[in-house]
C-alpha atoms as a PDB file:
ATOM      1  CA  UNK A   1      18.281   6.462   4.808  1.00  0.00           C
ATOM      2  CA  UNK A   2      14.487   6.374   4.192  1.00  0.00           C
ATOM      3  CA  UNK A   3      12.384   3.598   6.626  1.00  0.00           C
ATOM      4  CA  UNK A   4       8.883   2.521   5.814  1.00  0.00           C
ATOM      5  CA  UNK A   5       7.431   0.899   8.967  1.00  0.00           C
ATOM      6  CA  UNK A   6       4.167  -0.813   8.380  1.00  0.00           C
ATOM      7  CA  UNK A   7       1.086  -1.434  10.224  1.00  0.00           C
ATOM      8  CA  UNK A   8      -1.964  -3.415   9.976  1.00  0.00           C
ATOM      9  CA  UNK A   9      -2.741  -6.466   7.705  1.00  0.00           C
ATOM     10  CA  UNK A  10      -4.506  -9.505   9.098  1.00  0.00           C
ATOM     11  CA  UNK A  11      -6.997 -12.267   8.229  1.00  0.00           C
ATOM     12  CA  UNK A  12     -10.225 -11.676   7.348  1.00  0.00           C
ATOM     13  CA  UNK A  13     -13.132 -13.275   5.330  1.00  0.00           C
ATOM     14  CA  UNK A  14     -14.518 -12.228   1.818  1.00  0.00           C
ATOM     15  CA  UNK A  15     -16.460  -9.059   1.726  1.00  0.00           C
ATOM     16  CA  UNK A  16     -14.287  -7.814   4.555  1.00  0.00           C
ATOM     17  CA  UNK A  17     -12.442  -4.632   5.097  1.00  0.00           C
ATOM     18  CA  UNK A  18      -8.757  -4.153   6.205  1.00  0.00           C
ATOM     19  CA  UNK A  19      -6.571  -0.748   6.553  1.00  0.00           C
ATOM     20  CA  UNK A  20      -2.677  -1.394   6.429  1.00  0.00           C
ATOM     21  CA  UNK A  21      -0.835   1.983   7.545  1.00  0.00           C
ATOM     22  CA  UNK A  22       2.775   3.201   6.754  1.00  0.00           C
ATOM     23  CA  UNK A  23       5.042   5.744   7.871  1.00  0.00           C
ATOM     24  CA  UNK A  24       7.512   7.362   6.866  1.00  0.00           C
ATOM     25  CA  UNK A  25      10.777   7.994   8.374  1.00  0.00           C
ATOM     26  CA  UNK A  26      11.552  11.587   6.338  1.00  0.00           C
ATOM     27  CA  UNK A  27       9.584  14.541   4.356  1.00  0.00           C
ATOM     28  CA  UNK A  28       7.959  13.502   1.584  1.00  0.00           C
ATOM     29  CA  UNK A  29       8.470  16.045  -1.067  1.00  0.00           C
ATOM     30  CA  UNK A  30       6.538  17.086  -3.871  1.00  0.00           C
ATOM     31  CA  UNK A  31       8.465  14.872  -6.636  1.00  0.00           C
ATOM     32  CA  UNK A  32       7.920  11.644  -4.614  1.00  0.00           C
ATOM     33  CA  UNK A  33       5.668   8.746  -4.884  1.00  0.00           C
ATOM     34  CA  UNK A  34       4.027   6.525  -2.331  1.00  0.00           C
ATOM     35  CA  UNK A  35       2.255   3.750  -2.848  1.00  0.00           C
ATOM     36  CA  UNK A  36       1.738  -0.181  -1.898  1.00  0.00           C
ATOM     37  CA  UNK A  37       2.517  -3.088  -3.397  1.00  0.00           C
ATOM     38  CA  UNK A  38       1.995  -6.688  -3.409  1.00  0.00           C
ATOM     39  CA  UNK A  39       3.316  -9.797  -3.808  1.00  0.00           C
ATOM     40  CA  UNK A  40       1.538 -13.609  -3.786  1.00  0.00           C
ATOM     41  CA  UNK A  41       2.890 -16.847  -3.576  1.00  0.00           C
ATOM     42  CA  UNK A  42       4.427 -17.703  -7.024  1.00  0.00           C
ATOM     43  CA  UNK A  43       3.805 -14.273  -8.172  1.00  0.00           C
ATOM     44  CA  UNK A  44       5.839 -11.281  -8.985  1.00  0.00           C
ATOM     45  CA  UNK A  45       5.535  -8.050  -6.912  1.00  0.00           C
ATOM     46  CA  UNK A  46       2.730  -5.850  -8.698  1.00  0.00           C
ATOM     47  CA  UNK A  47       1.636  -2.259  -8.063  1.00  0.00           C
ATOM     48  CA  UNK A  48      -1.908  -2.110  -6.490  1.00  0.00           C
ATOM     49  CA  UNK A  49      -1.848   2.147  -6.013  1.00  0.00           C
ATOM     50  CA  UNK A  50      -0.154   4.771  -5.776  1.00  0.00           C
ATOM     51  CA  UNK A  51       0.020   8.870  -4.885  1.00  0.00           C
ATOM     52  CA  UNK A  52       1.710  11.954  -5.163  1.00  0.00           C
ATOM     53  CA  UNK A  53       2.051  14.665  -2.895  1.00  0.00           C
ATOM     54  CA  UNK A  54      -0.496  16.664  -4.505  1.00  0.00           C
ATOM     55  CA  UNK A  55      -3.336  13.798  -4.306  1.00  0.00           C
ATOM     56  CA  UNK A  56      -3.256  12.222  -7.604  1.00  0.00           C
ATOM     57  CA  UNK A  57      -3.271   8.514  -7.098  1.00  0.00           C
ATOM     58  CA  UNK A  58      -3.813   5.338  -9.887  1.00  0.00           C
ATOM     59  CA  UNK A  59      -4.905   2.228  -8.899  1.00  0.00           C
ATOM     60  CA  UNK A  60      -4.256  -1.306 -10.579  1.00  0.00           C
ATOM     61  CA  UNK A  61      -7.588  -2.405 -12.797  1.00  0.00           C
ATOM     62  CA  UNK A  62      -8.126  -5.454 -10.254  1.00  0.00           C
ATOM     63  CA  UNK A  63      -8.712  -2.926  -6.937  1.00  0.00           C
ATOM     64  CA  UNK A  64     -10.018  -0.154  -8.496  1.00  0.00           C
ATOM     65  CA  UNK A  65     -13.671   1.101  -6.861  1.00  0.00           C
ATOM     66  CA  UNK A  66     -12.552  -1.659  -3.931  1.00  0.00           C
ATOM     67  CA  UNK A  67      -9.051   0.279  -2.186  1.00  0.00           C
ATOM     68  CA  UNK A  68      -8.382   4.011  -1.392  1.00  0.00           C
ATOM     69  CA  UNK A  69      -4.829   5.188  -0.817  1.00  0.00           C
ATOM     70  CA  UNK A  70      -5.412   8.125   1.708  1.00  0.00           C
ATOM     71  CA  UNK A  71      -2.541  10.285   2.304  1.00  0.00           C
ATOM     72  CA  UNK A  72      -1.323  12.916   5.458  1.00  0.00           C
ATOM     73  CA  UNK A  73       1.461  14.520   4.179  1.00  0.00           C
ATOM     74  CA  UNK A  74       2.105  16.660   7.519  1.00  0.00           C
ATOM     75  CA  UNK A  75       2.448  12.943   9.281  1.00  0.00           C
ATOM     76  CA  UNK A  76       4.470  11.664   6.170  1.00  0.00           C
ATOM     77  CA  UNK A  77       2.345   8.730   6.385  1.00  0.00           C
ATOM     78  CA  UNK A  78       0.248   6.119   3.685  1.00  0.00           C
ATOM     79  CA  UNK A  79      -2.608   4.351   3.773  1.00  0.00           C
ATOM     80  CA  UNK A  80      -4.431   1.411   1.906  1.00  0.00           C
ATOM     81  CA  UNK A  81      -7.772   0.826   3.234  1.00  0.00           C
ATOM     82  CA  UNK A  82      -9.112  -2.379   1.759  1.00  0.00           C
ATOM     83  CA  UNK A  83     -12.616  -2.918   1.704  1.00  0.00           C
ATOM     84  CA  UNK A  84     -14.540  -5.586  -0.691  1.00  0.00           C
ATOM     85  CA  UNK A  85     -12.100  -7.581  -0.038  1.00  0.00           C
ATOM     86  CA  UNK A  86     -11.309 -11.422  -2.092  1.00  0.00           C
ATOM     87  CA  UNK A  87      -9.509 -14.311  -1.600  1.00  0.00           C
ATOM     88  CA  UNK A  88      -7.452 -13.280  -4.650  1.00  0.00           C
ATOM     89  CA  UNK A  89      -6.096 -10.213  -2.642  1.00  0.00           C
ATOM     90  CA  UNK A  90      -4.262 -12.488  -0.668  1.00  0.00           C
ATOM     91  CA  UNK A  91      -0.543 -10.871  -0.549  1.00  0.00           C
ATOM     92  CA  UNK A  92       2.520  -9.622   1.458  1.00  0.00           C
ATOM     93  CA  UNK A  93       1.904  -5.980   1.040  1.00  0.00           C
ATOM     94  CA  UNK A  94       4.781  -3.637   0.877  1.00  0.00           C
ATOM     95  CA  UNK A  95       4.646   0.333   1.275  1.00  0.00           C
ATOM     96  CA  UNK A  96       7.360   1.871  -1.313  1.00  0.00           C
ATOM     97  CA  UNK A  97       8.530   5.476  -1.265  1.00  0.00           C
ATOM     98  CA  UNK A  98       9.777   6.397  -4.938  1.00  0.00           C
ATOM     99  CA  UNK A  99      12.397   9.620  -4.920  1.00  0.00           C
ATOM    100  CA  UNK A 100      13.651   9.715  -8.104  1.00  0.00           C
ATOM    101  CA  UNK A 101      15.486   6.655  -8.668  1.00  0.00           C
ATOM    102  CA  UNK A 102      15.436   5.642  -5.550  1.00  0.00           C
ATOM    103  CA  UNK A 103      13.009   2.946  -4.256  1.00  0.00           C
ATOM    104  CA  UNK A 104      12.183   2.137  -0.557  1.00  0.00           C
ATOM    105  CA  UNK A 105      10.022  -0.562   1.154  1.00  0.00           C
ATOM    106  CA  UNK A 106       8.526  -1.295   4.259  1.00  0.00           C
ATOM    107  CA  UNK A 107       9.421  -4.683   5.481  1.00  0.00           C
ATOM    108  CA  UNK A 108       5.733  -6.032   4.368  1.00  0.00           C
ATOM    109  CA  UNK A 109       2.465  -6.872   5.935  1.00  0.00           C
ATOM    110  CA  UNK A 110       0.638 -10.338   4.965  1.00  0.00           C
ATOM    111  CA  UNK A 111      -3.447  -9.922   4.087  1.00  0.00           C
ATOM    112  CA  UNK A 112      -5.049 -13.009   4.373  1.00  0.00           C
ATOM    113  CA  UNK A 113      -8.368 -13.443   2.770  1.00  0.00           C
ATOM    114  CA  UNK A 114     -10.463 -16.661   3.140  1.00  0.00           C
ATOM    115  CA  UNK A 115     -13.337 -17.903   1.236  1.00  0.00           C
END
């Protein structure tokens, strides 16, 4: 059974920065996806980025040129570091491990951005 355990998340004002962390409790292999997730009050759980094992990542419109999804695949562990950050990004964050399909999360980490 795959486990996602999350770090990082916080409150922080507009034009702030903020790196959430995840690892991984298996290999990653070359089919699977990592990637984060988010979810706001009200809202349905959207994709903000994503990566596969060889480095190719996609972002959502609303974060692109703002987050980076760094990736260590000898640690098995994910990264979203945040950085132009607005009240709009204000979310539980979830890290999700894709194998096939088969979806895992990490038990979320709430980004608070004030204006």
């Amino acid at each position: 059974q795959v486990q996602l355990v999350e770090s990082g998340g916080g409150l922080v004002q507009a034009g702030g920065s903020l790196r959430l962390s995840c690892a991984a409790s298996v290999n990653i292999f070359s089919g699977d996806l990592m990637g984060w997730y988010r979810q706001a009050p009200g809202k349905q759980r959207e994709l903000v980025a994503r990566i596969t094992r060889g480095g190719t990542t996609n972002y959502a419109a609303s974060v692109k040129g703002r987050f980076t999804i760094p990736r260590d695949n000898a640690k098995n562990t994910v990264s979203l570091q945040m950085n132009s950050l607005r009240p709009e990004d204000t979310a539980v964050y979830y890290c999700n491990l894709a194998r096939g399909s088969n979806n895992s999360w990490g038990q979320g980490a709430q980004v608070t951005v004030s204006s």
